[in-house]
Protein backbone atom coordinates (compact mmCIF):
# COMPACT_ATOMS: atom_id res chain seq x y z
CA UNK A 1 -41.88 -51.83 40.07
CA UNK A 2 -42.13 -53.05 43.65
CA UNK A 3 -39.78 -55.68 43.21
CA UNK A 4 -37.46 -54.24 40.99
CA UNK A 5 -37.57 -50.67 43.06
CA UNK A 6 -37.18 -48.03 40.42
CA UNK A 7 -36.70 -47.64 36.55
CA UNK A 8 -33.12 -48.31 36.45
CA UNK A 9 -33.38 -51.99 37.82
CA UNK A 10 -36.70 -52.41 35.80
CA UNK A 11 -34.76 -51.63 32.56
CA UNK A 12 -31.52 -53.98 33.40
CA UNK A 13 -34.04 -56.67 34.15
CA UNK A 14 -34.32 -59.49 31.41
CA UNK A 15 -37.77 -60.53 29.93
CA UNK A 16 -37.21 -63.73 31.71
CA UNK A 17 -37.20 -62.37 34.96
CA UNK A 18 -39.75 -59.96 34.09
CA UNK A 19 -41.89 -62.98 33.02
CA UNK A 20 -41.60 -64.68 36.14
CA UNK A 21 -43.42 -61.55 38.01
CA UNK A 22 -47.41 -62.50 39.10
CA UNK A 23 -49.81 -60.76 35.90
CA UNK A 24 -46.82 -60.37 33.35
CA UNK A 25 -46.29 -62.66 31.29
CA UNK A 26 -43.98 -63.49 28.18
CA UNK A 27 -45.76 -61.22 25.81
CA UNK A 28 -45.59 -58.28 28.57
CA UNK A 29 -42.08 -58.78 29.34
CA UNK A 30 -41.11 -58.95 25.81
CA UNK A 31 -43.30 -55.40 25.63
CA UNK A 32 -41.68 -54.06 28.25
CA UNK A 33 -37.88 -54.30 27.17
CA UNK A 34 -39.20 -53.27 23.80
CA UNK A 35 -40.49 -49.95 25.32
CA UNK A 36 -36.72 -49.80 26.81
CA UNK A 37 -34.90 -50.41 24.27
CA UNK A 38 -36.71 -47.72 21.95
CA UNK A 39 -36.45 -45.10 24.45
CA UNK A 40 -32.99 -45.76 24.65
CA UNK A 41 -32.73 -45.83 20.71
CA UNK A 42 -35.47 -42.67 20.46
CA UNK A 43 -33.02 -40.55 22.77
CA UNK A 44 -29.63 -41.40 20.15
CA UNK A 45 -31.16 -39.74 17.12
CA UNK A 46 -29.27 -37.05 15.24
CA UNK A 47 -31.10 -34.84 13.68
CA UNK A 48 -30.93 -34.80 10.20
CA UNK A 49 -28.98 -31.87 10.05
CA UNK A 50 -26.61 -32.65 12.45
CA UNK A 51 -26.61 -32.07 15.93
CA UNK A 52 -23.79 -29.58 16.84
CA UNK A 53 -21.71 -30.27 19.52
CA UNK A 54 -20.45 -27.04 21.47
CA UNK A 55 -19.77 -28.79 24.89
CA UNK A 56 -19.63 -31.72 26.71
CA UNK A 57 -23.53 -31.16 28.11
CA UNK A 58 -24.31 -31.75 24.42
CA UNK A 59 -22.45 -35.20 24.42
CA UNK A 60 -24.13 -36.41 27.44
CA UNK A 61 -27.68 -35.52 26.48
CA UNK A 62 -27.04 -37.17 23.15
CA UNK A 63 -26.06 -40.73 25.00
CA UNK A 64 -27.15 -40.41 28.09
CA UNK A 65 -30.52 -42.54 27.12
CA UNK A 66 -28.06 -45.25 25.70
CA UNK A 67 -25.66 -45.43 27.70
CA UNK A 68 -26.34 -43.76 31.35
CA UNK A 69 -27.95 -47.11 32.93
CA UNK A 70 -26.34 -49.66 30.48
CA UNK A 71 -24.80 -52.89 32.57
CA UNK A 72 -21.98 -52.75 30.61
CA UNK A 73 -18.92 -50.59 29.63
CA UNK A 74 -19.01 -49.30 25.69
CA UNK A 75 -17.00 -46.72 24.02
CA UNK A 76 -18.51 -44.74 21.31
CA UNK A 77 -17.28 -42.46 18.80
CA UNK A 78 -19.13 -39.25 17.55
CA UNK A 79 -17.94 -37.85 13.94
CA UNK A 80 -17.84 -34.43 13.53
CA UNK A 81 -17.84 -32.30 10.49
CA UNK A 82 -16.25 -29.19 10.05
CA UNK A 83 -19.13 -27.18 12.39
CA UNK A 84 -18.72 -29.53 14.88
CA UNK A 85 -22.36 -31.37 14.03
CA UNK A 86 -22.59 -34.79 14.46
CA UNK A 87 -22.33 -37.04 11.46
CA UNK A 88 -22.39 -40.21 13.17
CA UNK A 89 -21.95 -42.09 16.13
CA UNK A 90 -20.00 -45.42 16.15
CA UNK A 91 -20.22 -48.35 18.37
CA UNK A 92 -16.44 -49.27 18.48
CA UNK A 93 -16.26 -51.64 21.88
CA UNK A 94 -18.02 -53.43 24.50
CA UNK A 95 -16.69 -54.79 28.01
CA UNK A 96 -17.56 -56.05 31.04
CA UNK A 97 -19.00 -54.02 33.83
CA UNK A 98 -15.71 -52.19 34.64
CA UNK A 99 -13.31 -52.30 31.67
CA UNK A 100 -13.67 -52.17 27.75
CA UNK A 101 -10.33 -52.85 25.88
CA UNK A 102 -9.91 -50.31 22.89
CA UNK A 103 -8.03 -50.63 20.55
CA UNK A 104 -6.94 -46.84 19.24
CA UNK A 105 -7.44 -47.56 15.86
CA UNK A 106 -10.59 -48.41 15.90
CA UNK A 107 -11.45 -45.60 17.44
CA UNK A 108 -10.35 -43.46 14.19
CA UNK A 109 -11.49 -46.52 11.76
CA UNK A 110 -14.80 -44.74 10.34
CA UNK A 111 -13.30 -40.97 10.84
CA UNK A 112 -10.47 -42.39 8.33
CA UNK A 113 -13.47 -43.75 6.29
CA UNK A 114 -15.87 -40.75 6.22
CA UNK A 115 -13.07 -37.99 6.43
CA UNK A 116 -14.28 -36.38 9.57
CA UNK A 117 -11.89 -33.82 10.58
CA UNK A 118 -12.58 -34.28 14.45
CA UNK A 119 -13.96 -36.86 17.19
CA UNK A 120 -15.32 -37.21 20.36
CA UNK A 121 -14.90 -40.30 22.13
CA UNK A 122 -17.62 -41.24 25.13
CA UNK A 123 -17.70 -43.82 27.35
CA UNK A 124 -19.67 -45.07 30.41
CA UNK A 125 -19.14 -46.77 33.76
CA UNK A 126 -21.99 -48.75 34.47
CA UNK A 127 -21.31 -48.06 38.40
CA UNK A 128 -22.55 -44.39 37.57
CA UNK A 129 -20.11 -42.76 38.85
CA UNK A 130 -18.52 -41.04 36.01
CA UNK A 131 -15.39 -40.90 37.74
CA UNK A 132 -12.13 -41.19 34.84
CA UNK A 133 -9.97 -44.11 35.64
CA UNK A 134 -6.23 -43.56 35.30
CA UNK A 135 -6.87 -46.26 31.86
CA UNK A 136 -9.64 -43.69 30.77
CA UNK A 137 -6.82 -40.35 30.67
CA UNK A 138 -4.01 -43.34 29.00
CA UNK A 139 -6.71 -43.96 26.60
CA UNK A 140 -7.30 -40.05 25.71
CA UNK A 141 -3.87 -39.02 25.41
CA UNK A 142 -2.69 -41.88 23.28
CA UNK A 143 -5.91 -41.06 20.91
CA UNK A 144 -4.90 -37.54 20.97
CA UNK A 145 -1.40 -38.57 19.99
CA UNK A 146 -2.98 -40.49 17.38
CA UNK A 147 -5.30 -38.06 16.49
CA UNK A 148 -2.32 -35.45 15.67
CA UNK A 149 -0.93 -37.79 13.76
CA UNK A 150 -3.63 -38.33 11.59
CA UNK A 151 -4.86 -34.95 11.60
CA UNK A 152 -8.24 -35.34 12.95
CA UNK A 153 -8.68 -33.82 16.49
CA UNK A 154 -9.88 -35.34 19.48
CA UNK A 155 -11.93 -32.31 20.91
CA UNK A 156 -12.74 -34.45 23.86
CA UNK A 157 -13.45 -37.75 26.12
CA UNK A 158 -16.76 -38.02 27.70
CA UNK A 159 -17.31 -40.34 31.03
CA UNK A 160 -20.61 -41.25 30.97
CA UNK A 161 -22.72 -42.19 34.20
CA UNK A 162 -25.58 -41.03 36.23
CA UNK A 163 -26.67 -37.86 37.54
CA UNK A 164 -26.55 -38.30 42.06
CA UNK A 165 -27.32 -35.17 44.03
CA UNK A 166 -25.47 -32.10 42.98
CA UNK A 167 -22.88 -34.62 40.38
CA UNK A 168 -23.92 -34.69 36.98
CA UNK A 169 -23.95 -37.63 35.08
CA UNK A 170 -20.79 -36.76 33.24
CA UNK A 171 -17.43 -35.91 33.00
CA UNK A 172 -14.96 -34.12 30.65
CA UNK A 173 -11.41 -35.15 30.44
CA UNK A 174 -10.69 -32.23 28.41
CA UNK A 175 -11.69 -29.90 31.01
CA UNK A 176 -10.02 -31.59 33.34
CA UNK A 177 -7.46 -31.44 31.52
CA UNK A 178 -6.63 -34.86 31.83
CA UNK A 179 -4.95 -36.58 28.98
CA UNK A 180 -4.60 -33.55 26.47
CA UNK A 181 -1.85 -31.95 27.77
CA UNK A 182 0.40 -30.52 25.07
């Protein structure tokens, strides 16, 4: 930790570097970024039922463990059922550390598939500051153009970052109104 200076660099670290520290060695490295990467797995699961989604608060605290201090940018798609409760949550791009290129239909690939009447789409920027980009409000109003057209609804577009002083670690387009104008 002294090195590294808090969680969020010790968790970005590789095992190799972690390896290299004096008293941790392969085995503890390799333990280490195990323990990461099942907290960050532990804090996706849906419950069985469903999680329902009534806000954008709900989005966040879904993906915030998987995606809040990730080094790069990834765009992930929540299906929703008819109560708004979660039925899945797709992986649909990766990028670099400040740009992920999406491709609209894959962002409605596995809502086509599993019928779900209605989407959320969540990003992050691995800056933290969950700022949208003028790309990220193109983005959510050609998926909401897309979305009428296939008659699923894109209920909103989450910004994912980190939580700094009186910020929180998200933002929502949709109540910013930025890309769903009618």
């Amino acid at each position: 930790m002294s090195k590294f200076g808090d969680l969020i660099r010790l968790q970005r670290a590789s095992a190799q570097e972690l390896a290299h520290e004096p008293g941790v060695g392969d085995a503890k490295a390799a333990t280490i970024v195990a323990a990461f990467e099942l907290g960050k797995r532990f804090m996706t699961l849906v419950p069985e039922d469903g999680m329902q989604v009534s806000g954008p608060q709900d989005v966040y605290r879904l993906l915030q463990g998987s995606m809040s201090f990730e080094d790069q940018e990834s765009v992930r798609v929540l299906l929703l059922n008819t109560r708004n409760r979660v039925e899945g949550v797709i992986t649909t791009s990766l990028g670099g550390v400040n740009s992920s290129s999406v491709r609209i239909a894959e962002l409605f690939k596995e809502a086509i598939r599993r019928q779900a009447p209605a989407i959320v789409l969540a990003h992050n920027h691995p800056s933290g500051d969950p700022t949208p980009s003028a790309d990220d409000v193109a983005v959510t109003r050609k998926a909401v153009e897309a979305g009428k057209l296939l008659d699923i609804e894109v209920l909103d577009h989450i910004v994912i970052g980190q939580p700094r002083g009186d910020r929180p670690g998200w933002v929502s387009l949709r109540e910013r109104g930025l890309g769903f104008e009618s």
